[in-house]
Protein backbone atom coordinates (compact mmCIF):
# COMPACT_ATOMS: atom_id res chain seq x y z
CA UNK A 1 0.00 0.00 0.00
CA UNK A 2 1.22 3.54 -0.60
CA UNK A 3 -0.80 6.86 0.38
CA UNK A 4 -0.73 9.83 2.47
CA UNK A 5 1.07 8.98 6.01
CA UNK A 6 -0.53 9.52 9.26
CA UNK A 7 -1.12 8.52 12.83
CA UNK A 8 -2.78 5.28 14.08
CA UNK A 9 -3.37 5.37 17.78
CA UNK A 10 -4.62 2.93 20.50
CA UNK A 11 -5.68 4.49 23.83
CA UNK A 12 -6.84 3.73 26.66
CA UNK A 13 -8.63 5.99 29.95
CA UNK A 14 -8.13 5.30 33.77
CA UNK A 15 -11.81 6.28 34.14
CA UNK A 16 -13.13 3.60 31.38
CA UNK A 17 -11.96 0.27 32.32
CA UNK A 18 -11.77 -2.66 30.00
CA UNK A 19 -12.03 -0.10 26.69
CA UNK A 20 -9.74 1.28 24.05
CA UNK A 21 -10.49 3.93 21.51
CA UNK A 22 -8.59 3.33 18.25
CA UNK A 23 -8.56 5.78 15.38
CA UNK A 24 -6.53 7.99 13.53
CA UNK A 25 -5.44 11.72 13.17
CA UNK A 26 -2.14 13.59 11.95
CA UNK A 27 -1.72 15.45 15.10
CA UNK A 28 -1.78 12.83 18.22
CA UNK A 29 -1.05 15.26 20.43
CA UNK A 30 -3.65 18.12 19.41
CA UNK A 31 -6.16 15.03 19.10
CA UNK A 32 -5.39 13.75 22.82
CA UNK A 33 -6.25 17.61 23.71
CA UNK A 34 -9.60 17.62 21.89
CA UNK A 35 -10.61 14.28 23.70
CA UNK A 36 -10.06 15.56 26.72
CA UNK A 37 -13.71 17.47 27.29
CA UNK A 38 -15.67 18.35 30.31
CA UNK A 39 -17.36 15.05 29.59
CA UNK A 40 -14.67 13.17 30.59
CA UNK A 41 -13.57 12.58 33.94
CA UNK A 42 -9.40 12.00 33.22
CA UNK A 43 -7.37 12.81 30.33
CA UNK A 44 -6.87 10.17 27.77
CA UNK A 45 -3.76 8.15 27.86
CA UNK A 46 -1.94 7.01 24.44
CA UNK A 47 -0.92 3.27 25.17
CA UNK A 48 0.25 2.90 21.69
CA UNK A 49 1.13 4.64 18.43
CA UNK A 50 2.47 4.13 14.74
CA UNK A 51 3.24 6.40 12.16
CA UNK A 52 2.20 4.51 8.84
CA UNK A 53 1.25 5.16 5.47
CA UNK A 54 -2.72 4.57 3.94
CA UNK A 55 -3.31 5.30 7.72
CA UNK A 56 -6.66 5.40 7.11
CA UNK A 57 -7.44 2.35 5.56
CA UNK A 58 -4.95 0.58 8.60
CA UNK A 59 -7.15 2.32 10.81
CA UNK A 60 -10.69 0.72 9.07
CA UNK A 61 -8.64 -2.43 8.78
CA UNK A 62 -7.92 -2.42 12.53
CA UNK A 63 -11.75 -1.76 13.27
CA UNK A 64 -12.81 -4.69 11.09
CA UNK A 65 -10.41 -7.14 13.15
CA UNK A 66 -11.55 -6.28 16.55
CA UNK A 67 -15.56 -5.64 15.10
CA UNK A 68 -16.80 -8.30 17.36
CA UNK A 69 -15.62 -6.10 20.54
CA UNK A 70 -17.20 -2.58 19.08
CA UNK A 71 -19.31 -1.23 21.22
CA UNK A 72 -21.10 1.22 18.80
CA UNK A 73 -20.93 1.61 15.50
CA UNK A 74 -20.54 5.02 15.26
CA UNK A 75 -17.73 4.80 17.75
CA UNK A 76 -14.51 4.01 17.81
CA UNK A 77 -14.61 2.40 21.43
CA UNK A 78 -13.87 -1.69 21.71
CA UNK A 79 -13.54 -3.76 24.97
CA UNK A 80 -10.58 -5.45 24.43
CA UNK A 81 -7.08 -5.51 26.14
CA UNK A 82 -4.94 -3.05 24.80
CA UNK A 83 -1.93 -5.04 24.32
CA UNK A 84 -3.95 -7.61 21.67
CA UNK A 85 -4.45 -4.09 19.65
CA UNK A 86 -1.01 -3.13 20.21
CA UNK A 87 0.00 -6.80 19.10
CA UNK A 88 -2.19 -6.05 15.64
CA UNK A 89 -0.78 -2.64 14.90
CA UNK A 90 2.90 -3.86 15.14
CA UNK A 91 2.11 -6.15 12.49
CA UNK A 92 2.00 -3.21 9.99
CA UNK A 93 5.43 -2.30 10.45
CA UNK A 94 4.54 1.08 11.57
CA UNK A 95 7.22 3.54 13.32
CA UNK A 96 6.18 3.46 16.92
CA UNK A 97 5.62 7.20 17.48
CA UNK A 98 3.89 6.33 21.19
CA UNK A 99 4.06 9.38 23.54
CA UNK A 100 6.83 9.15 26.48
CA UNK A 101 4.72 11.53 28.55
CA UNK A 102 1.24 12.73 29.04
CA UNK A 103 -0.92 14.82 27.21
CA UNK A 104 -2.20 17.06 30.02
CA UNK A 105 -3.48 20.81 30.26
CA UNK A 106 -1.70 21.52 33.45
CA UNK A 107 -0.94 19.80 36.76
CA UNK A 108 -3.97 19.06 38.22
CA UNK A 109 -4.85 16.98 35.28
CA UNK A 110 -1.73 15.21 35.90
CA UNK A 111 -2.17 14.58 39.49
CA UNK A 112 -5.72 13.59 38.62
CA UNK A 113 -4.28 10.68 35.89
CA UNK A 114 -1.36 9.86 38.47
CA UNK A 115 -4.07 9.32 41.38
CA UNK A 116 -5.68 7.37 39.00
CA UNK A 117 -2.86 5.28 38.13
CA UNK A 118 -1.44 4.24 41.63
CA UNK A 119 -4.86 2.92 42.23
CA UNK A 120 -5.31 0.87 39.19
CA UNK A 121 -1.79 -0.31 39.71
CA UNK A 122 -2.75 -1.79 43.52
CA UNK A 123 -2.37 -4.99 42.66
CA UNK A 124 -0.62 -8.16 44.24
CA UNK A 125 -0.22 -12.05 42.73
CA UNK A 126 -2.45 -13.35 45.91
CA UNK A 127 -5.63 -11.62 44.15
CA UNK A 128 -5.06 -13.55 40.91
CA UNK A 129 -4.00 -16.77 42.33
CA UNK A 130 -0.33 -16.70 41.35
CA UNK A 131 1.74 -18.29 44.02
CA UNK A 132 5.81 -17.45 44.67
CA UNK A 133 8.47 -19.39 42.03
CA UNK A 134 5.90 -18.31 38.93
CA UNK A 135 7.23 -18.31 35.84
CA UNK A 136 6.12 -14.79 34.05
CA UNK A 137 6.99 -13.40 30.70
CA UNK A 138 7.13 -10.38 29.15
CA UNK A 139 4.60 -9.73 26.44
CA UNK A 140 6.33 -9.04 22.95
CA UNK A 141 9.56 -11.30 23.92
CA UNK A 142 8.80 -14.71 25.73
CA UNK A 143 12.21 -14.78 26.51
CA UNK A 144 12.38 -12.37 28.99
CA UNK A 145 11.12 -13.49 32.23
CA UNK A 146 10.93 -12.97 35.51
CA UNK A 147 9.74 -14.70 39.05
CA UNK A 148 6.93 -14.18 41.34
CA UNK A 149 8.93 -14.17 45.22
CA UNK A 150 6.00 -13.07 46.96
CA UNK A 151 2.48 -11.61 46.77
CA UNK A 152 4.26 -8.04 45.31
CA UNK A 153 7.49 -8.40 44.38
CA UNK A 154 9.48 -10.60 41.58
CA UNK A 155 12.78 -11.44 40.15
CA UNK A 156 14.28 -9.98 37.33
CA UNK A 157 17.79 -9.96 36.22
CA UNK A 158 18.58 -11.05 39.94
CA UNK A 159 17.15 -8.24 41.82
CA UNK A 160 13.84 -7.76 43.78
CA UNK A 161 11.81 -5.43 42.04
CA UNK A 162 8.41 -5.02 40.71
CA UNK A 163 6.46 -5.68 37.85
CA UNK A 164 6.85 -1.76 36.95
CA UNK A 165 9.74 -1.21 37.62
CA UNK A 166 11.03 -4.33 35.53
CA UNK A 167 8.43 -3.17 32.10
CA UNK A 168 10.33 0.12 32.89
CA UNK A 169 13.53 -1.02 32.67
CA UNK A 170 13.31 -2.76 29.22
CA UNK A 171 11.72 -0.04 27.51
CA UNK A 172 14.64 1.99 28.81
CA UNK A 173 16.86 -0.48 27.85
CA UNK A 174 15.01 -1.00 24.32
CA UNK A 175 14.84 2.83 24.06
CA UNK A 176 18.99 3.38 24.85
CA UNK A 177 19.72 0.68 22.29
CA UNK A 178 18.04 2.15 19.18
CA UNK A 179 19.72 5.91 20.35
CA UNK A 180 16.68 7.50 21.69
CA UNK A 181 16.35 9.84 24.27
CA UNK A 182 15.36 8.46 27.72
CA UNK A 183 15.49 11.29 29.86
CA UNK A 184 11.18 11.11 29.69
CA UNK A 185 10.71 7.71 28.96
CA UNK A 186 12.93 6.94 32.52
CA UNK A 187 10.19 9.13 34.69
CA UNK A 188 7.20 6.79 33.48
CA UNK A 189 5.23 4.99 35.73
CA UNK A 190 4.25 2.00 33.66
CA UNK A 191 1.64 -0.56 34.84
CA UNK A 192 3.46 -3.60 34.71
CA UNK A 193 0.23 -5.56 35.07
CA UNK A 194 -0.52 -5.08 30.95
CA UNK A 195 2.47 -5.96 30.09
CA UNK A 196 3.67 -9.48 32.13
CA UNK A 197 1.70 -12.71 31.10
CA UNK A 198 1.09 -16.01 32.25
CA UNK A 199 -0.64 -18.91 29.92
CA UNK A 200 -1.04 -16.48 27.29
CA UNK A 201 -3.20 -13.73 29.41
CA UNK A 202 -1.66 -10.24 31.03
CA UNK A 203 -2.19 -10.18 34.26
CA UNK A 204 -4.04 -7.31 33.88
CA UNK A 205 -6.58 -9.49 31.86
CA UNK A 206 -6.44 -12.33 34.15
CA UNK A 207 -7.80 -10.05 37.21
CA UNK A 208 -10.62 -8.96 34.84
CA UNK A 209 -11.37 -12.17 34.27
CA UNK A 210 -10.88 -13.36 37.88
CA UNK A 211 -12.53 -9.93 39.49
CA UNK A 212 -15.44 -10.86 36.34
CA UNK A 213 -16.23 -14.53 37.57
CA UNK A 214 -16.64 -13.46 41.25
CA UNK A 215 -19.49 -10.95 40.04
């Protein structure tokens, strides 16, 4: 395919759990400031990005995959776990142009999306039934692992750490190696949850599914 280039995003909102918005623009950041509306109790986060060309037809091809999880037609909302769009999109061999910080209006937004963040992140391997010596993996690259020690903390590279901390430290690492700037990238929090797995599920998605069977 060969066409005009743009911007196919993936995002995701502390506020709407379990839902991604996936669409296009030319301007991701003016776009993740025109989302953000009075309607809309946090800003918008942008979990994943690619610059590509015929954007808009990767964009309608991307909406045809995941039609089964559309909530509306005439939106561009799917329940889905972010990382099996993210898993999609890299198959287009797009330039990943995601965001290393937030698209906020001024601090209180970001203390809002932080607050939000440290709660969705309070999670611990007793909830989802995960018990110490755990094999996890990391989601693009089964070779990278780590183990569970207790009912917070794993493994990695022979330290204690956390799941985070450890998704942190390989996008740094993947970030240094291809000569990009880190100075942002290294004051992320990420939510480790989305991106370790266990029998092909993020752990994210397991608690969903876990948290979804209780109710």
């Amino acid at each position: 395919m060969s066409g005009d280039k743009g911007i196919v995003y993936c995002l995701t909102n502390p506020s709407m759990d379990n839902y991604v918005k996936i669409g296009q623009t030319t301007n991701l950041t003016q776009r993740l400031k025109s989302l953000d509306t009075t309607g809309v109790p946090l800003s918008f986060e942008c979990f994943y990005a690619i610059e590509v060309e015929d954007y808009k037809e990767i964009e309608k091809l991307l909406h045809q995959v995941f039609a089964d999880s559309r909530t509306r037609e005439s939106r561009e909302f799917f329940q889905i776990g972010a990382q099996r769009v993210r898993a999609a999109m890299q198959l287009t061999g797009g330039l990943d142009v995601t965001p290393t910080t937030d698209t906020v209006e001024n601090d209180d937004d970001q203390k809002a999306l932080d607050k939000a963040r440290t709660k969705r992140e309070a999670f611990n391997f007793d909830m989802v039934d995960i018990p110490p010596q755990t094999e996890l993996y990391f989601y693009d690259e089964k070779e990278i692992t780590c183990t569970v020690i207790d009912k917070k903390q794993i493994s990695f590279k022979g330290e204690t750490t956390s799941l985070s901390k450890a998704a942190s430290h390989i996008f740094i690492e993947r970030k240094s190696k291809k000569g990009e700037p880190i100075s942002n990238i290294s004051n992320m929090s990420y939510n480790g949850t989305v991106f370790w797995y266990l029998d092909g599920e993020s752990l994210n998605e397991r608690r969903q599914r876990m948290e979804s069977d209780v109710s």
